[in-house]
Structure formats: C-alpha cells, structure tokens
C-alpha atoms as a PDB file:
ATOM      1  CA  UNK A   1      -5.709  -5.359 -10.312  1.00  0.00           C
ATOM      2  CA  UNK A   2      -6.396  -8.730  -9.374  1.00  0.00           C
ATOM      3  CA  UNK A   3     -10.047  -9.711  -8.458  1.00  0.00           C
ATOM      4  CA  UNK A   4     -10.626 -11.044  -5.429  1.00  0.00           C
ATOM      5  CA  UNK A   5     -12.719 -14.317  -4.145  1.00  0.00           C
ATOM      6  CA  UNK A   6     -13.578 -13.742  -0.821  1.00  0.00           C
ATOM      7  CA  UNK A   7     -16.623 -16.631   0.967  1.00  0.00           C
ATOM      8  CA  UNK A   8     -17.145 -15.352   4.609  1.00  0.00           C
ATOM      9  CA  UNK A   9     -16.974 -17.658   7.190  1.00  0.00           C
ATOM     10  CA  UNK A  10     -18.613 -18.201   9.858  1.00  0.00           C
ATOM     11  CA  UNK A  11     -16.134 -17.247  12.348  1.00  0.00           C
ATOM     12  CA  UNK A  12     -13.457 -14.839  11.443  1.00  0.00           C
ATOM     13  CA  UNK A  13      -9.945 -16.087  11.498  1.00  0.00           C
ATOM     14  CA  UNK A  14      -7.855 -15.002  14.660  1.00  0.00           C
ATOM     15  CA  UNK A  15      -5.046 -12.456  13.368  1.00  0.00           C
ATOM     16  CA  UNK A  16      -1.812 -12.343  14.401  1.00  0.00           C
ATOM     17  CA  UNK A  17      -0.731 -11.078  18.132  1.00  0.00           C
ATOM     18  CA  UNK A  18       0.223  -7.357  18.071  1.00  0.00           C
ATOM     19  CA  UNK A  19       3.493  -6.951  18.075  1.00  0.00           C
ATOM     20  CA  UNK A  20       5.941  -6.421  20.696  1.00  0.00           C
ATOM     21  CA  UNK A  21       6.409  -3.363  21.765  1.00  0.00           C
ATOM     22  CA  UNK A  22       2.770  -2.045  21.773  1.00  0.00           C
ATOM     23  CA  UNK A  23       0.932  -0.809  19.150  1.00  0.00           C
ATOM     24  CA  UNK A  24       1.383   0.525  15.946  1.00  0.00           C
ATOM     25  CA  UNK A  25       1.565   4.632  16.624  1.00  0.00           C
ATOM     26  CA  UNK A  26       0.591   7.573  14.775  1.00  0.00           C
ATOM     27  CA  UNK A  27       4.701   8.252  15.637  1.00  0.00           C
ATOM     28  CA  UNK A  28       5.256   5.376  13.935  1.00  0.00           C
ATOM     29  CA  UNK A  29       4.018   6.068  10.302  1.00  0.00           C
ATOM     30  CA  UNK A  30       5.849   6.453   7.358  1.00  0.00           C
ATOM     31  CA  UNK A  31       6.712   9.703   5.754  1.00  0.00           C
ATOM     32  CA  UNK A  32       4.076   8.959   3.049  1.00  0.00           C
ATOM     33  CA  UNK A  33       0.800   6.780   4.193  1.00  0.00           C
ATOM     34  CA  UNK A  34      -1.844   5.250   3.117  1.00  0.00           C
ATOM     35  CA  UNK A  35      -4.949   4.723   4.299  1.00  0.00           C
ATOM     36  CA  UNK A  36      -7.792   2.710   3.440  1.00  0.00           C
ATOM     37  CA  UNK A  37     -10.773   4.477   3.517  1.00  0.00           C
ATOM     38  CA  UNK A  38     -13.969   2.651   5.160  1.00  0.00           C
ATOM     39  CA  UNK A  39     -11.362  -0.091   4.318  1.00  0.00           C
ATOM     40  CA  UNK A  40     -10.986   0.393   0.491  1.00  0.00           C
ATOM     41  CA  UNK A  41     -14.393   1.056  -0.663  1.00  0.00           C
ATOM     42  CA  UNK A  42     -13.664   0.220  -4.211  1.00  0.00           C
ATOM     43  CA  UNK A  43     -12.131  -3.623  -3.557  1.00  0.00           C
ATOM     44  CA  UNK A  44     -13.921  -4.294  -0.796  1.00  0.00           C
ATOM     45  CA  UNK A  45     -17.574  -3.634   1.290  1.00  0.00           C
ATOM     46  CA  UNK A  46     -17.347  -0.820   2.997  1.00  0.00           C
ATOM     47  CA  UNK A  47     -16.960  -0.629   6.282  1.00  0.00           C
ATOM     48  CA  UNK A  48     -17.547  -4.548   7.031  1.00  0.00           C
ATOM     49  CA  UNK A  49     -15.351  -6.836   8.834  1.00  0.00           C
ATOM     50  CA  UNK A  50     -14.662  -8.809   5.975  1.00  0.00           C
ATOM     51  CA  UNK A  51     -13.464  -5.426   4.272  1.00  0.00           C
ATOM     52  CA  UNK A  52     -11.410  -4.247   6.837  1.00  0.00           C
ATOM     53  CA  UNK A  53     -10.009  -7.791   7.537  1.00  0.00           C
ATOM     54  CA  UNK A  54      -8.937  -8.107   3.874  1.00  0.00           C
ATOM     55  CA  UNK A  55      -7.392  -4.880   4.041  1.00  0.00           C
ATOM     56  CA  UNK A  56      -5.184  -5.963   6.754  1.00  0.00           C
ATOM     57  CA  UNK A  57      -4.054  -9.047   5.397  1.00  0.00           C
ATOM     58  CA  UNK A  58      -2.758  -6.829   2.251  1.00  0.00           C
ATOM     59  CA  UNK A  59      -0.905  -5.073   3.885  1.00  0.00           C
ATOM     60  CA  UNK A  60      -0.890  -1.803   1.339  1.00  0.00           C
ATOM     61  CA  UNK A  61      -2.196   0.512   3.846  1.00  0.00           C
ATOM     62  CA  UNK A  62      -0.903   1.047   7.540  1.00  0.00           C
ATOM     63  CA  UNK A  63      -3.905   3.082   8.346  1.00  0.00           C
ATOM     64  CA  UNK A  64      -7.972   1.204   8.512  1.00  0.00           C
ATOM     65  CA  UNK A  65     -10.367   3.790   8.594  1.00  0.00           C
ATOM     66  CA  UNK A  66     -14.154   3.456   9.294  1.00  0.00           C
ATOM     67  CA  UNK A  67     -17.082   5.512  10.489  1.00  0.00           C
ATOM     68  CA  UNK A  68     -19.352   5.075  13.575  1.00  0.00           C
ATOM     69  CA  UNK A  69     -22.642   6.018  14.562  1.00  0.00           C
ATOM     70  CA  UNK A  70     -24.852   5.041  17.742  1.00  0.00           C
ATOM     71  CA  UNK A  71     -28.007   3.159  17.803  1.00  0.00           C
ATOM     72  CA  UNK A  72     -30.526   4.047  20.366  1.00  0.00           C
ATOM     73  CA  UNK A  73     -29.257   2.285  23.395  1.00  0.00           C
ATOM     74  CA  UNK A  74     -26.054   4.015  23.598  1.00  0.00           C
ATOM     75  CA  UNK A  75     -24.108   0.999  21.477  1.00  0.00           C
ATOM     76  CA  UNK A  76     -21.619   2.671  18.720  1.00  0.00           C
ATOM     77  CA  UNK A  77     -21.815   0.917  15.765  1.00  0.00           C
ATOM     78  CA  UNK A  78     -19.654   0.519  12.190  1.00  0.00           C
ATOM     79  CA  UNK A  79     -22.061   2.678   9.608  1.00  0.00           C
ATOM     80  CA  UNK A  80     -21.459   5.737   7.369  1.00  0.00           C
ATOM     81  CA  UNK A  81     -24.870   6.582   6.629  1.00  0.00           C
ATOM     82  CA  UNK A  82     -27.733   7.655   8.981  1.00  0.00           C
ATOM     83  CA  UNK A  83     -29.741   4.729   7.536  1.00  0.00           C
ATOM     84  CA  UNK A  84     -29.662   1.543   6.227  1.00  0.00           C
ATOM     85  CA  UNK A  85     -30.848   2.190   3.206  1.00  0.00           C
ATOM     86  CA  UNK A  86     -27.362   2.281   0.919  1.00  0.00           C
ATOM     87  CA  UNK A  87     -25.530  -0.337   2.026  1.00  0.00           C
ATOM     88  CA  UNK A  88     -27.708  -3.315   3.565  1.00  0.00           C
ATOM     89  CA  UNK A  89     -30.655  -5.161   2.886  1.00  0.00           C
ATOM     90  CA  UNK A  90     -32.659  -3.186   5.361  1.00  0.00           C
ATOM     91  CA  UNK A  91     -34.396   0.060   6.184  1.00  0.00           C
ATOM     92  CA  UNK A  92     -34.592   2.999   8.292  1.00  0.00           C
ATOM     93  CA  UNK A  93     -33.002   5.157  10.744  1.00  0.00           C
ATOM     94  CA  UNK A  94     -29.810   3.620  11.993  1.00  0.00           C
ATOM     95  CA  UNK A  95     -30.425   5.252  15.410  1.00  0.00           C
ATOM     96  CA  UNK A  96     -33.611   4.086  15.996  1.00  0.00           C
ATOM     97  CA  UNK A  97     -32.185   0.373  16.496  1.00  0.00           C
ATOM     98  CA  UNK A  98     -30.604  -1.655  19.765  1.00  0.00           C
ATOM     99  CA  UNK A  99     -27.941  -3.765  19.696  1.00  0.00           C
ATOM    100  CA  UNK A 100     -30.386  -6.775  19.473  1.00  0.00           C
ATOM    101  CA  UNK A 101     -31.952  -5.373  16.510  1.00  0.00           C
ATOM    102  CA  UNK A 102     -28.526  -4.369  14.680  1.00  0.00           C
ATOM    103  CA  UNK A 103     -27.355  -8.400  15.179  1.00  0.00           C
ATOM    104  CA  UNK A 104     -30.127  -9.121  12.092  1.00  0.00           C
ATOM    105  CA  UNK A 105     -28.974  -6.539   9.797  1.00  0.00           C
ATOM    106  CA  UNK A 106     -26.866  -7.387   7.132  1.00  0.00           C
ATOM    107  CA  UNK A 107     -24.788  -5.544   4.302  1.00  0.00           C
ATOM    108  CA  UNK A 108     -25.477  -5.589   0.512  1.00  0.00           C
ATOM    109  CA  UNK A 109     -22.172  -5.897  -1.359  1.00  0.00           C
ATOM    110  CA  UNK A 110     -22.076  -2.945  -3.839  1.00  0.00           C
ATOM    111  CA  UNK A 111     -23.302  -4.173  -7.154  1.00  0.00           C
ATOM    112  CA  UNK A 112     -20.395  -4.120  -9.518  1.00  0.00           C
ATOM    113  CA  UNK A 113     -17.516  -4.199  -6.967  1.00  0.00           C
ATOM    114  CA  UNK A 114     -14.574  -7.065  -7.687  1.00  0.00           C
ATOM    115  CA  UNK A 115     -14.789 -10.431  -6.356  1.00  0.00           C
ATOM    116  CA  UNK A 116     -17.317 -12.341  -4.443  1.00  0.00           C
ATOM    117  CA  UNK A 117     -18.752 -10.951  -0.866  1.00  0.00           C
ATOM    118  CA  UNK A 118     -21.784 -12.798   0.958  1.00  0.00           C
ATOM    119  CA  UNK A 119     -23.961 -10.726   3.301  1.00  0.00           C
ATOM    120  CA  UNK A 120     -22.693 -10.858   6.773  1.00  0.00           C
ATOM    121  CA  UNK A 121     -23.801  -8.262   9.881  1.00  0.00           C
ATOM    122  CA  UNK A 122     -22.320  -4.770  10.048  1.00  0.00           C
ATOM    123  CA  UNK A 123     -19.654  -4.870  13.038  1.00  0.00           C
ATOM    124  CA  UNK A 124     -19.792  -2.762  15.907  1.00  0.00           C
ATOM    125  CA  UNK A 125     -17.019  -0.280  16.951  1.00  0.00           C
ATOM    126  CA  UNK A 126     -15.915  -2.710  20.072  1.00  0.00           C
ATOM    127  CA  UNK A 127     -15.809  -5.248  17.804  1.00  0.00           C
ATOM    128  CA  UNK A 128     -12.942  -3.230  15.405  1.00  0.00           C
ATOM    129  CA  UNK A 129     -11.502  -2.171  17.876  1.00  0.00           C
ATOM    130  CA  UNK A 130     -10.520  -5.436  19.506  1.00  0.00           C
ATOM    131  CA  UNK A 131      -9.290  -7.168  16.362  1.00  0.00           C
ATOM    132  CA  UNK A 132      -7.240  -4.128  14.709  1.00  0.00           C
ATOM    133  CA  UNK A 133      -6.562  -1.918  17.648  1.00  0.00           C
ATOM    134  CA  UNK A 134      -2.424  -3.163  18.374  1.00  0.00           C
ATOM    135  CA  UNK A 135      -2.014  -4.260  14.764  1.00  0.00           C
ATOM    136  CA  UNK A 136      -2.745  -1.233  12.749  1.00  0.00           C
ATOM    137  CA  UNK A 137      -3.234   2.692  13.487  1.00  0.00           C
ATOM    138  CA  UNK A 138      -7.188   3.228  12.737  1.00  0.00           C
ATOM    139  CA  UNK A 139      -8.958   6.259  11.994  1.00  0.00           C
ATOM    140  CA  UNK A 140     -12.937   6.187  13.244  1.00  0.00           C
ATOM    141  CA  UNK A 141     -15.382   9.343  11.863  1.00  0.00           C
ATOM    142  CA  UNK A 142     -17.860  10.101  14.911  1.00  0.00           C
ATOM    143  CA  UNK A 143     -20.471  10.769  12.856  1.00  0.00           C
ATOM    144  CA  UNK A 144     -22.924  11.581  15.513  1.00  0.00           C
ATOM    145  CA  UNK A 145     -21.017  14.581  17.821  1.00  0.00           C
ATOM    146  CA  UNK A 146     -22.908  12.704  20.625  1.00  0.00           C
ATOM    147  CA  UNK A 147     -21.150   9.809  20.008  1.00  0.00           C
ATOM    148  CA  UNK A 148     -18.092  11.471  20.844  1.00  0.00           C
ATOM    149  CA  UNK A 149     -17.821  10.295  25.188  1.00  0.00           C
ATOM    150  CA  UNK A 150     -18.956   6.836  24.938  1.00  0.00           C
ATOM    151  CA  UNK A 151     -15.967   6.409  21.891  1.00  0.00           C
ATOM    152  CA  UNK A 152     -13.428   8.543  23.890  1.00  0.00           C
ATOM    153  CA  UNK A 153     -14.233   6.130  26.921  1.00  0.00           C
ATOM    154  CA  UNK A 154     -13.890   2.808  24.423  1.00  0.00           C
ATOM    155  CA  UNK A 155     -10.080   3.960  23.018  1.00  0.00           C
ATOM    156  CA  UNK A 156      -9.058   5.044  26.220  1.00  0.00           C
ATOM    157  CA  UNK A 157      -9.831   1.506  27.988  1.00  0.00           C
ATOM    158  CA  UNK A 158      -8.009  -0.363  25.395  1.00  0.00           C
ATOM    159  CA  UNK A 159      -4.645   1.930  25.798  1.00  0.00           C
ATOM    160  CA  UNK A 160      -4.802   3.347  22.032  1.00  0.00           C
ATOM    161  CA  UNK A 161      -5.135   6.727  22.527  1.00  0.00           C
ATOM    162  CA  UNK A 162      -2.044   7.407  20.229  1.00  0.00           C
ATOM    163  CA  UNK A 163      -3.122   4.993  17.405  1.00  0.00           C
ATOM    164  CA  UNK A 164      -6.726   6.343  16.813  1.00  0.00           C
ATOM    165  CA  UNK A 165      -7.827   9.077  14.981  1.00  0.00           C
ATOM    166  CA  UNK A 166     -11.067  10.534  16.111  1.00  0.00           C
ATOM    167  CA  UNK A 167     -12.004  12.039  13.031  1.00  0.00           C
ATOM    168  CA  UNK A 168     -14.701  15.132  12.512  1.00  0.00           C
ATOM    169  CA  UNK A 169     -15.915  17.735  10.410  1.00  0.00           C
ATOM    170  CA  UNK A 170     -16.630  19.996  13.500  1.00  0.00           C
ATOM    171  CA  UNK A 171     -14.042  22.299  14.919  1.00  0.00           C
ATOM    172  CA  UNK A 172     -15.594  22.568  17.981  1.00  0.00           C
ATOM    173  CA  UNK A 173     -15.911  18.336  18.542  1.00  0.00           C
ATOM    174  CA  UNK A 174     -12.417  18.164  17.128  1.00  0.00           C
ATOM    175  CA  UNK A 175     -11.119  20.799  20.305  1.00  0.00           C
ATOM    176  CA  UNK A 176     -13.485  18.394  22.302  1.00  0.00           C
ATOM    177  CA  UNK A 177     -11.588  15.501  21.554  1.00  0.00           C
ATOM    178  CA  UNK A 178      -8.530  16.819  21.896  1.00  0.00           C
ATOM    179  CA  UNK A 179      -9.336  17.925  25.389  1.00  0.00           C
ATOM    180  CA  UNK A 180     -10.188  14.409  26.218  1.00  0.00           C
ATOM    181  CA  UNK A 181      -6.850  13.457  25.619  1.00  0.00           C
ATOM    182  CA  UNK A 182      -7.419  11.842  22.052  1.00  0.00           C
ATOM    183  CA  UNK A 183      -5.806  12.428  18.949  1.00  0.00           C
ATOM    184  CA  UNK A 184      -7.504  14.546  16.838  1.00  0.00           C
ATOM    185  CA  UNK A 185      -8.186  14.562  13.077  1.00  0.00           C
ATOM    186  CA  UNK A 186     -10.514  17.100  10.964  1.00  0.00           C
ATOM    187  CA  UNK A 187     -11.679  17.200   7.727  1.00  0.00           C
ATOM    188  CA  UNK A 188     -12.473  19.763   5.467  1.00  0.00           C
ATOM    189  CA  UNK A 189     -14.065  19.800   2.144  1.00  0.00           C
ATOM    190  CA  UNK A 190     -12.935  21.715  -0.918  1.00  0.00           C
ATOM    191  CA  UNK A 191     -15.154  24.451  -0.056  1.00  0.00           C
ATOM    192  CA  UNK A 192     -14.234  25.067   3.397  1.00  0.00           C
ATOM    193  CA  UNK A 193     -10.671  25.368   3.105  1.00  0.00           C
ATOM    194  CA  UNK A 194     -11.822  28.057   0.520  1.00  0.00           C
ATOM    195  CA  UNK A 195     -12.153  30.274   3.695  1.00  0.00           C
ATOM    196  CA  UNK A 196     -10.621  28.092   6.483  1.00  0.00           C
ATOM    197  CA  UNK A 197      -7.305  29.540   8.433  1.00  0.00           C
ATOM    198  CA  UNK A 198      -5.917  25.921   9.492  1.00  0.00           C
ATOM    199  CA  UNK A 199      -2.762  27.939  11.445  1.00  0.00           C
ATOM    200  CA  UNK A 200      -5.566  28.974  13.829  1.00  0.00           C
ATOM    201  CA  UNK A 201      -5.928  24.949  14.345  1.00  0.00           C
ATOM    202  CA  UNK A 202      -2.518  23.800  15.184  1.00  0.00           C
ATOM    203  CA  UNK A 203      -3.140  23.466  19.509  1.00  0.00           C
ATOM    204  CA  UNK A 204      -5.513  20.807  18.745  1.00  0.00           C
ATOM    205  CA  UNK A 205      -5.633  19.002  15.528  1.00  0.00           C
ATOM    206  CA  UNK A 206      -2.668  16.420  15.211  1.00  0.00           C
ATOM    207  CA  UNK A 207      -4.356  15.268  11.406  1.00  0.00           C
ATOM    208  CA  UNK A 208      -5.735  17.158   8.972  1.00  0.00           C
ATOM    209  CA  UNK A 209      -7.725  15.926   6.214  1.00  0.00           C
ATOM    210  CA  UNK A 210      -8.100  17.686   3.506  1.00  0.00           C
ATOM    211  CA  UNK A 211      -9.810  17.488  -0.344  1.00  0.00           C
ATOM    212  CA  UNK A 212      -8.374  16.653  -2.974  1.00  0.00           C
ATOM    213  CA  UNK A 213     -10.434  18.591  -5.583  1.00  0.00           C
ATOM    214  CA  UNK A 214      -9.211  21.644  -3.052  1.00  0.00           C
ATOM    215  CA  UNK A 215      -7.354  24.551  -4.505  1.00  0.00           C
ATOM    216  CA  UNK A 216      -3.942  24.287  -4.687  1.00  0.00           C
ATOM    217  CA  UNK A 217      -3.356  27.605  -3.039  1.00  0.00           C
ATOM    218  CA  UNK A 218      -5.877  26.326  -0.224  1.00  0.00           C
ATOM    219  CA  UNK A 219      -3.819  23.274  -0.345  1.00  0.00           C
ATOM    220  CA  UNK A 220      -0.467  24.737   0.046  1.00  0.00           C
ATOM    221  CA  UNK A 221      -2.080  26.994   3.280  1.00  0.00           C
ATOM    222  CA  UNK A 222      -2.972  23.918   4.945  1.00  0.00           C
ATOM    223  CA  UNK A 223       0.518  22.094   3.975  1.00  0.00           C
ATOM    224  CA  UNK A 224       2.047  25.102   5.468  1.00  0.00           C
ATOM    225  CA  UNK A 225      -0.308  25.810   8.481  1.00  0.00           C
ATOM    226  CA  UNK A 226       1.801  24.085  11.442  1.00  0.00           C
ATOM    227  CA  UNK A 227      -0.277  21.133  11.554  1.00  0.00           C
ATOM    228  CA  UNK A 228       2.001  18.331  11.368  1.00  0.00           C
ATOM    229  CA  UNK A 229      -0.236  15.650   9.394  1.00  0.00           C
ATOM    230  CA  UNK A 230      -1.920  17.098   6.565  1.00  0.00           C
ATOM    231  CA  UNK A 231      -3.533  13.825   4.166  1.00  0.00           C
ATOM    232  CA  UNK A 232      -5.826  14.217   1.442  1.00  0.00           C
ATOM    233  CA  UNK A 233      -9.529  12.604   0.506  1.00  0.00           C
ATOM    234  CA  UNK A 234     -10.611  10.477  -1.258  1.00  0.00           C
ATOM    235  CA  UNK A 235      -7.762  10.321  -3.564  1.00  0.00           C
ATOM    236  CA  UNK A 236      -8.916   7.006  -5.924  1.00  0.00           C
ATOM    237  CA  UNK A 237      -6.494   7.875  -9.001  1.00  0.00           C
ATOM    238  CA  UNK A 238      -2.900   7.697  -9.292  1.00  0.00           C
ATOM    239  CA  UNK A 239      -3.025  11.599 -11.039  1.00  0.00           C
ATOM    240  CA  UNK A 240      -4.942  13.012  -7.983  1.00  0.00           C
ATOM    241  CA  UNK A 241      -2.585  11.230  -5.632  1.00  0.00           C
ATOM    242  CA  UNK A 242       0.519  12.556  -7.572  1.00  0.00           C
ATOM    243  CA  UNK A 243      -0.978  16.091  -7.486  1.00  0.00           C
ATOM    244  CA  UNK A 244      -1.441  16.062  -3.974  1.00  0.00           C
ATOM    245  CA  UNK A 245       1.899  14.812  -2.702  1.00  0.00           C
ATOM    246  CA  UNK A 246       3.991  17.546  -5.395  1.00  0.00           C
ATOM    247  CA  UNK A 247       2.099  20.026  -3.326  1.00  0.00           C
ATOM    248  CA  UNK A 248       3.186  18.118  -0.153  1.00  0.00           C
ATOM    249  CA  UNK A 249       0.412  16.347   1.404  1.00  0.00           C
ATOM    250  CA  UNK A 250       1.752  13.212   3.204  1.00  0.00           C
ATOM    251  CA  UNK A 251      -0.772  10.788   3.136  1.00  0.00           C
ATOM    252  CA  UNK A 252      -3.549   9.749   0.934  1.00  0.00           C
ATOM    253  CA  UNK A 253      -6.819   8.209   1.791  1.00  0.00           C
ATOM    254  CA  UNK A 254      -7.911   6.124  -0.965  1.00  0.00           C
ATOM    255  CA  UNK A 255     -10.683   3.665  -1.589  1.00  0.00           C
ATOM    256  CA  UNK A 256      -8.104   2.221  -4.108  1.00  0.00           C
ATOM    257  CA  UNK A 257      -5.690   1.318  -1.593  1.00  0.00           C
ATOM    258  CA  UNK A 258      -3.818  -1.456  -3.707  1.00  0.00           C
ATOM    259  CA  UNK A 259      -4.453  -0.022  -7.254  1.00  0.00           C
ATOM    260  CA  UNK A 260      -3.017   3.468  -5.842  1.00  0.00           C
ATOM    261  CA  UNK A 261      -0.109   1.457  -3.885  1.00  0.00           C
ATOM    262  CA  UNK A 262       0.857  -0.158  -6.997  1.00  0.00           C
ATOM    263  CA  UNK A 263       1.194   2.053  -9.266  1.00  0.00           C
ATOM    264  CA  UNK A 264       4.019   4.333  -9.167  1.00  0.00           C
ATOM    265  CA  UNK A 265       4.278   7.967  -8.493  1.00  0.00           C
END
C-alpha cells in the first residue's frame, strides 16, 4: 500500500457539492460495503478531520464512521475514548471539558502509522456532519447513552435521518433511537452473540454489527435473523473479510479500508 504524505492546512479544502438528488442513502449502498472505521484507523488518525477527509477523497469506502461523546456543556464531540489520554497530547476526562476548552486540544498521530500527520484539534460532531453529511452515508457510535437526544436533534435538522447510523452497544438505546425516528445500528461482540437471539431485534435495528472473531454458528444466526444489514468488525485482513462474507455478512468495517479494497476476495 502506498504511504501517504499528508501536511494539514490551515483551512480544510471545500469538498464537492452533494449530489443531486439528495444524499447518499443507506437504500443506496451496494450489495457488499465498506466502511471505514473511525475513518481507517490503520492509514489514517483516527477519528480526525484530516482522517476522515482523506478517506473521502479515496473513495474505497461509501460508509465514514466515527464515535462521539459530550463534553460538559452539552457540545457532542468526535472522540472514542472517555479521555484524552490515547490519542492527543492532553489529559483527562473528556467530559469534564467545554467547547472552549476542547478548541486547544489536539491529536497525537499514532506512532508508527504511514505517512506524515501534524497535530490539528479533534472535530466536533456538527462539524462532520456538515462536511460529509450529503456526500457519504456515516455511521456515529453514541458513546455516552445521554448523548443520544442532543445527536437525534443534530441529524434530524440536517435532513439525514436515512444516511446515519446511530450506532450502540445497548439494546435498549438502540429501541430508543429507533423510536426517534433514526436508523438504528447495534453492535455486538463475539461474546454476546454467544447468547444473543438477534430475530427478537428485527422491529428496530436496520444494521447489525457484528464480530468477526464470532462463531460461525453465531454468525450464521445473525445472517439469518431478519435483520436486513448484518456487517462485521473490525475486519483488518483480507482472510477475516473473506470468512465473513462466505458466511454472508454484507459489509465489512475495516480500519484497512484501501488495503482490504484492494485486494481481492
């Protein structure tokens, strides 16, 4: 895989228009989709606008997914972690910060990952949301349950309640979300769908996310269960991805998105 070179500017380049039409739907994906997850973790920082902008340029994956949390004025932010420890240069709770404090934080590049990546502030979810919502279907984790009114209220004023995924690990927020007229997407991990019933699911979740170290018997129940999305995490080799679609998974969330997108099945 090529490595990239990527200086950030100053001020992100405009992208293209949406195109016409309306946006990009979960309808409107193909039969087999990728997405990148927290933007392709493994070629780019996660969950940065430089990341998720890069991403989109490739054009390997019509799905951009990230994770939110909220900081302690309400404002929903771009962050997988409850702190700041991992992936920036500071410290400490992630909720415990406004929106003023959040505009001095900045992410640390993962040591080791390709290319060149300067530090540059962690986006917020509005801020995503305006310059991909229209040009690619998104998926967004609401890490804190919370969270889950003040992003419900944010997708529905920008008309893209049917290309973005509120994703959860919760049953109950996932039934929540549905109810507020979202689309609906819940993972599981390799030991709950050990003793999950996904059929019991099907009035409310419209994706499925599954793991890929899973069973393939727990696999095949979910494949089967009535849910009409069922993709797999996080699938970062081309083996895993090929074992997951023969047992007929059709999507693939990768932090590889152009090594798994080149390679063939």
């Amino acid at each position: 895989m090529a490595v990239l070179t990527l200086s950030v500017p100053a001020a992100t380049p405009a992208l293209p228009p949406a195109r016409r039409g309306g946006p990009p739907t979960a309808d409107s994906l193909p039969g087999i989709t990728y997405a990148a997850h927290r933007g392709g973790a493994l070629e780019v920082p996660e969950n940065s606008m430089s990341g998720l902008t890069t991403a989109f340029e490739r054009g390997v994956a019509p799905v951009l997914d990230f994770d939110t949390r909220m900081l302690r004025d309400g404002t929903l932010v771009v962050m997988h972690d409850a702190t700041l420890d991992r992936t920036t240069y500071s410290t400490g709770p992630v909720r415990s910060l406004t929106a003023a404090q959040w505009r001095s934080v900045r992410l640390r590049p993962r040591a080791g990952l390709p290319g060149l990546w300067l530090p540059e502030r962690p986006p917020t979810v509005g801020e995503v949301l305006d310059r991909f919502g229209g040009r690619r279907v998104l998926t967004a984790e609401a890490k804190d349950p919370d969270s889950l009114p003040r992003l419900a209220a944010m997708i529905h004023e920008r008309g893209l309640t049917r290309s973005v995924f509120v994703n959860t690990n919760h049953v109950r927020l996932a039934r929540q979300a549905h109810r507020m007229g979202l689309l609906t997407q819940l993972w599981r991990s390799a030991r709950q769908l050990r003793e999950d019933r996904p059929r019991a699911w099907r009035g409310f979740v419209d994706l499925l996310d599954v793991d890929y170290q899973a069973r393939g018997s727990d696999l095949r129940r979910a494949v089967t269960s009535g849910i009409r999305r069922v993709w797999a995490h996080t699938v970062n080799t081309p083996g895993a991805r090929d074992r997951v679609l023969r047992l007929g998974c059709g999507g693939i969330i990768t932090d590889a998105p152009t090594l798994l997108t080149s390679t063939a099945r």
